[in-house]
N, C-alpha and C. Protein backbone atom coordinates (compact mmCIF):
# COMPACT_ATOMS: atom_id res chain seq x y z
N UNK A 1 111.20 114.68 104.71
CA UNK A 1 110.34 114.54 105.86
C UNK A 1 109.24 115.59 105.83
N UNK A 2 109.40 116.77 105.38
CA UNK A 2 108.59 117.57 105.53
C UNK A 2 107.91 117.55 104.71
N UNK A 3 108.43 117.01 102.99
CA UNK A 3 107.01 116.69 102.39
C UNK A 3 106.04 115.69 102.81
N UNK A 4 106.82 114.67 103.63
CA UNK A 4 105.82 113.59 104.46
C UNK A 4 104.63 114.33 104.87
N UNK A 5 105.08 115.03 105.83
CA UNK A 5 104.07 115.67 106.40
C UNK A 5 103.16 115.94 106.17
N UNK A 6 103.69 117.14 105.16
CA UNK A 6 102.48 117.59 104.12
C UNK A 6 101.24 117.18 103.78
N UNK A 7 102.04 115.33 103.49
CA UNK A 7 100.88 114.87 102.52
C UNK A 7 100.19 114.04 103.89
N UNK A 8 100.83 113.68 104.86
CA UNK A 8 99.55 113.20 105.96
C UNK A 8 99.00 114.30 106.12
N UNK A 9 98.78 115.66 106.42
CA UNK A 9 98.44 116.58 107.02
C UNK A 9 96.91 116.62 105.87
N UNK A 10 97.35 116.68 104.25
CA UNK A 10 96.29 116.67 103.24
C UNK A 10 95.71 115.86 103.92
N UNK A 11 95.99 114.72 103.98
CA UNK A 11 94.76 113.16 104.02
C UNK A 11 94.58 113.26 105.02
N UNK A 12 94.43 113.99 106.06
CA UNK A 12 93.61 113.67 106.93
C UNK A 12 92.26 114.08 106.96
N UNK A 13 92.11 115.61 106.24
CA UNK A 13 91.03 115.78 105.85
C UNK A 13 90.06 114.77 104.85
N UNK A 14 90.80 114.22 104.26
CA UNK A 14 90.39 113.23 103.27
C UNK A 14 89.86 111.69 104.21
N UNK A 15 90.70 111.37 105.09
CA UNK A 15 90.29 110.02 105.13
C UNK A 15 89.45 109.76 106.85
N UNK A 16 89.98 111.29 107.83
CA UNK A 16 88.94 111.16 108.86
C UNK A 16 90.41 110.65 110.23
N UNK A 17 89.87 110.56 111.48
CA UNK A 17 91.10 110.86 112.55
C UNK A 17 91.13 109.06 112.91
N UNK A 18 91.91 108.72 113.85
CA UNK A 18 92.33 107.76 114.63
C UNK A 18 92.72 107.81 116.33
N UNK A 19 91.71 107.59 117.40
CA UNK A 19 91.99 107.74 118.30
C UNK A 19 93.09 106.39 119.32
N UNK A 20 94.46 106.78 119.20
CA UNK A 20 95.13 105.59 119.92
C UNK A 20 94.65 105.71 121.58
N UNK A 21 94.26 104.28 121.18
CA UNK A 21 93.55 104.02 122.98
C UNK A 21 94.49 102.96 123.36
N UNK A 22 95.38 101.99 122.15
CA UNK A 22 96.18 101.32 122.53
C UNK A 22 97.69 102.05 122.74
N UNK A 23 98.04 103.28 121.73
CA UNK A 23 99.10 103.83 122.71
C UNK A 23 100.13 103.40 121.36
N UNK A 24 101.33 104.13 121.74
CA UNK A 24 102.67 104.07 120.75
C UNK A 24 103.16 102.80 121.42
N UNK A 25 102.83 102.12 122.68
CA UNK A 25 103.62 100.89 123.47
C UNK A 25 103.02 100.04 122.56
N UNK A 26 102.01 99.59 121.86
CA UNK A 26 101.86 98.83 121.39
C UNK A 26 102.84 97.62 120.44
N UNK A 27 103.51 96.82 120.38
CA UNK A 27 104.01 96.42 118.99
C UNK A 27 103.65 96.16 118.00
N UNK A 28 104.04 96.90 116.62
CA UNK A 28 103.33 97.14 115.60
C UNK A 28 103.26 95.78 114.81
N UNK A 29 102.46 95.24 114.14
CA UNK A 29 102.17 94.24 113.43
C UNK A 29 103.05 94.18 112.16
N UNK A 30 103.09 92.83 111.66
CA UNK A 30 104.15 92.86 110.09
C UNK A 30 103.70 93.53 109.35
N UNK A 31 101.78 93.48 109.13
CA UNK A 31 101.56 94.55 108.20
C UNK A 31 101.23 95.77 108.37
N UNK A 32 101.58 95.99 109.24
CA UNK A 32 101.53 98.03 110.05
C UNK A 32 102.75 98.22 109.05
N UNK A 33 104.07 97.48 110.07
CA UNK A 33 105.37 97.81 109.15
C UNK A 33 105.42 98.03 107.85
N UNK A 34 104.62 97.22 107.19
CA UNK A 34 104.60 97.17 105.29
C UNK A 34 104.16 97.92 104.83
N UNK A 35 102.76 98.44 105.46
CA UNK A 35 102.02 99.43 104.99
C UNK A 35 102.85 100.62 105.34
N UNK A 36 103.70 100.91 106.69
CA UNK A 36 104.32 102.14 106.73
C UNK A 36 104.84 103.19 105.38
N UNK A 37 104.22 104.26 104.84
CA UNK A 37 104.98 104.75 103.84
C UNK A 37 106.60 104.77 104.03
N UNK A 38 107.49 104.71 103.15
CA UNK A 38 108.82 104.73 102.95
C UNK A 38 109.49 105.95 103.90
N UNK A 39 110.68 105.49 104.50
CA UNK A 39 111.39 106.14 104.98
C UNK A 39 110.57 107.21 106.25
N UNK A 40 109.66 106.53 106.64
CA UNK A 40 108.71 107.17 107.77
C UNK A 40 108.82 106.14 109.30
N UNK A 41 109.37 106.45 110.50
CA UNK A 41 109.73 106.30 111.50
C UNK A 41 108.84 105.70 111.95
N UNK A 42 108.91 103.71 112.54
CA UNK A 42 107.48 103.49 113.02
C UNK A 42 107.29 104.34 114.29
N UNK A 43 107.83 104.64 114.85
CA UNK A 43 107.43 105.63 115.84
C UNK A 43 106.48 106.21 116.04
N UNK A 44 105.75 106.88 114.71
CA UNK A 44 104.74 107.38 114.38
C UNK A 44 103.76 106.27 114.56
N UNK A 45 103.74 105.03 114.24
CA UNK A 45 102.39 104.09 114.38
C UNK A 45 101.75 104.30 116.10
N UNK A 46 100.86 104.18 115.77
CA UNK A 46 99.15 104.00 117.00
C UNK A 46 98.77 103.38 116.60
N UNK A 47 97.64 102.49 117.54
CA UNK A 47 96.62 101.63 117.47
C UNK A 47 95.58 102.10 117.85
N UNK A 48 94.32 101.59 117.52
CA UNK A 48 93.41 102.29 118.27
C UNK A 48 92.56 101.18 119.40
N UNK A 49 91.13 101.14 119.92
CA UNK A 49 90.74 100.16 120.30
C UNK A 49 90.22 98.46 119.36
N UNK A 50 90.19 99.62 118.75
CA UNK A 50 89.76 98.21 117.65
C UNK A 50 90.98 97.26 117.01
N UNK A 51 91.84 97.62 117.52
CA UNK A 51 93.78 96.88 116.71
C UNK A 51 93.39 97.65 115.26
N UNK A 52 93.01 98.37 114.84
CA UNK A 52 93.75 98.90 113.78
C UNK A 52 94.54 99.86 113.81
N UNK A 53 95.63 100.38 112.79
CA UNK A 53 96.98 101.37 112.98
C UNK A 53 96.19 102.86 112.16
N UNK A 54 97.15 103.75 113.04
CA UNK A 54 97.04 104.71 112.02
C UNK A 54 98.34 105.28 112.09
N UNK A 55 98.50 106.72 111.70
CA UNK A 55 99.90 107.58 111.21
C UNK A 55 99.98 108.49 112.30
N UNK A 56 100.19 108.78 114.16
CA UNK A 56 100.36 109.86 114.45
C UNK A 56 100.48 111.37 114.18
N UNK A 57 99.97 111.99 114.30
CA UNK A 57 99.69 113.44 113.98
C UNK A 57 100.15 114.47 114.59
N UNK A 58 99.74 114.03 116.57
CA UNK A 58 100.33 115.03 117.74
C UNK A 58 100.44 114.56 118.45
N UNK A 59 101.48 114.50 119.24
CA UNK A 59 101.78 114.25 120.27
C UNK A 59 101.01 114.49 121.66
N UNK A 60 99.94 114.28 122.25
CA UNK A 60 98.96 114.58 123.10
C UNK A 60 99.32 113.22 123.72
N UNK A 61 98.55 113.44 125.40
CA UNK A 61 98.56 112.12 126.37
C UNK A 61 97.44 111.34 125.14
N UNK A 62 96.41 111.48 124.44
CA UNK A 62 96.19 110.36 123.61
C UNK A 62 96.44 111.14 122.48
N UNK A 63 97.19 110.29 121.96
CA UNK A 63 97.78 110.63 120.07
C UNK A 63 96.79 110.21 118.94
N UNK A 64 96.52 111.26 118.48
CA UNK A 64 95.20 111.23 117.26
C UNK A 64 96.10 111.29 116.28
N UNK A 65 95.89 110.52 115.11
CA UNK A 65 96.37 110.41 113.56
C UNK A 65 95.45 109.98 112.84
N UNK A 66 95.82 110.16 111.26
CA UNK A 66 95.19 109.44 110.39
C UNK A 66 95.21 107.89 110.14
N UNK A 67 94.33 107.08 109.47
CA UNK A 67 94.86 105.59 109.33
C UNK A 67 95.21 104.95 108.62
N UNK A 68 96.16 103.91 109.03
CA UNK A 68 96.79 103.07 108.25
C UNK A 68 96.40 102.65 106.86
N UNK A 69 96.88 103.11 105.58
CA UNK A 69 96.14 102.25 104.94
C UNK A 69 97.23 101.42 104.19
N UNK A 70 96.81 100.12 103.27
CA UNK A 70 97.47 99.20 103.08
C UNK A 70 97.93 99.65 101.41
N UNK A 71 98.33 98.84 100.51
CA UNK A 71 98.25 99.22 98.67
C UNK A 71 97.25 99.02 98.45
N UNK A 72 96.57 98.43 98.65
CA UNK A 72 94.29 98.19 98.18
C UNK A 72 93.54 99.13 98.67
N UNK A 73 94.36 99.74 99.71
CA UNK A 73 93.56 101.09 100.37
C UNK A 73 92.46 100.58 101.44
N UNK A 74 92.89 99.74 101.82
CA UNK A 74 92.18 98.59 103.32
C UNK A 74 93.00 99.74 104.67
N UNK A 75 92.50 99.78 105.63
CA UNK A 75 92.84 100.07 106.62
C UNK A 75 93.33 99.17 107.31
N UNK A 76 94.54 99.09 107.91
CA UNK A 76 95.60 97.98 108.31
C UNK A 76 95.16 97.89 109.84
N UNK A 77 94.32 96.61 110.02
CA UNK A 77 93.81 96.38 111.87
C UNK A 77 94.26 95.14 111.75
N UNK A 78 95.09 94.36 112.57
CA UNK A 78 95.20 93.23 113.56
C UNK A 78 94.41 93.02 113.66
N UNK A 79 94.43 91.22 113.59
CA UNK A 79 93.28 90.04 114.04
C UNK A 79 91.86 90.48 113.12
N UNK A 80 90.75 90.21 113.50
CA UNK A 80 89.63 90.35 112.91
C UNK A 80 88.75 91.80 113.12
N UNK A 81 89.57 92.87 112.98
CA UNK A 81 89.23 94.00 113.34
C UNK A 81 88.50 94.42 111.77
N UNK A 82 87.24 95.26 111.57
CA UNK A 82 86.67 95.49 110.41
C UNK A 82 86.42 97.19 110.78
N UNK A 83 87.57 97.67 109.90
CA UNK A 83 86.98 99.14 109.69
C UNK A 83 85.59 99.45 108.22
């Protein structure tokens, strides 16, 4: 777990933040789940306004993380969302 961390903590500098405006209530999509890295708690998934996911970071009344990305390195949004 703690190397998890680690390596979201690297990429975030790398790939830029995620503001959840939709919230941890959200239910996460089949491909949020898929994309989830291994053995990582969806718990951690957010949405933002646009339906795309990212990786929770902190726990704040709004939870900022990095984002979802897929194996192609697509950012994982529900419906017709275009990051």
């Amino acid at each position: 777990m703690r190397r998890q961390l680690i390596l979201v903590a690297a990429l975030v500098a790398l790939t830029g933040c995620v503001e959840a405006t939709g919230g941890r209530s959200a239910q996460p999509s089949a491909a949020a789940l898929a994309a989830l890295p291994q053995g990582m708690n969806p718990g951690f998934l957010i949405r933002d306004s646009n339906g795309c996911w990212g990786l929770a970071l902190e726990a704040s009344a709004t939870p900022t993380g990095i984002p979802l990305r897929d194996a192609t390195g697509q950012q994982v949004c529900d419906g017709d969302a275009v990051t």
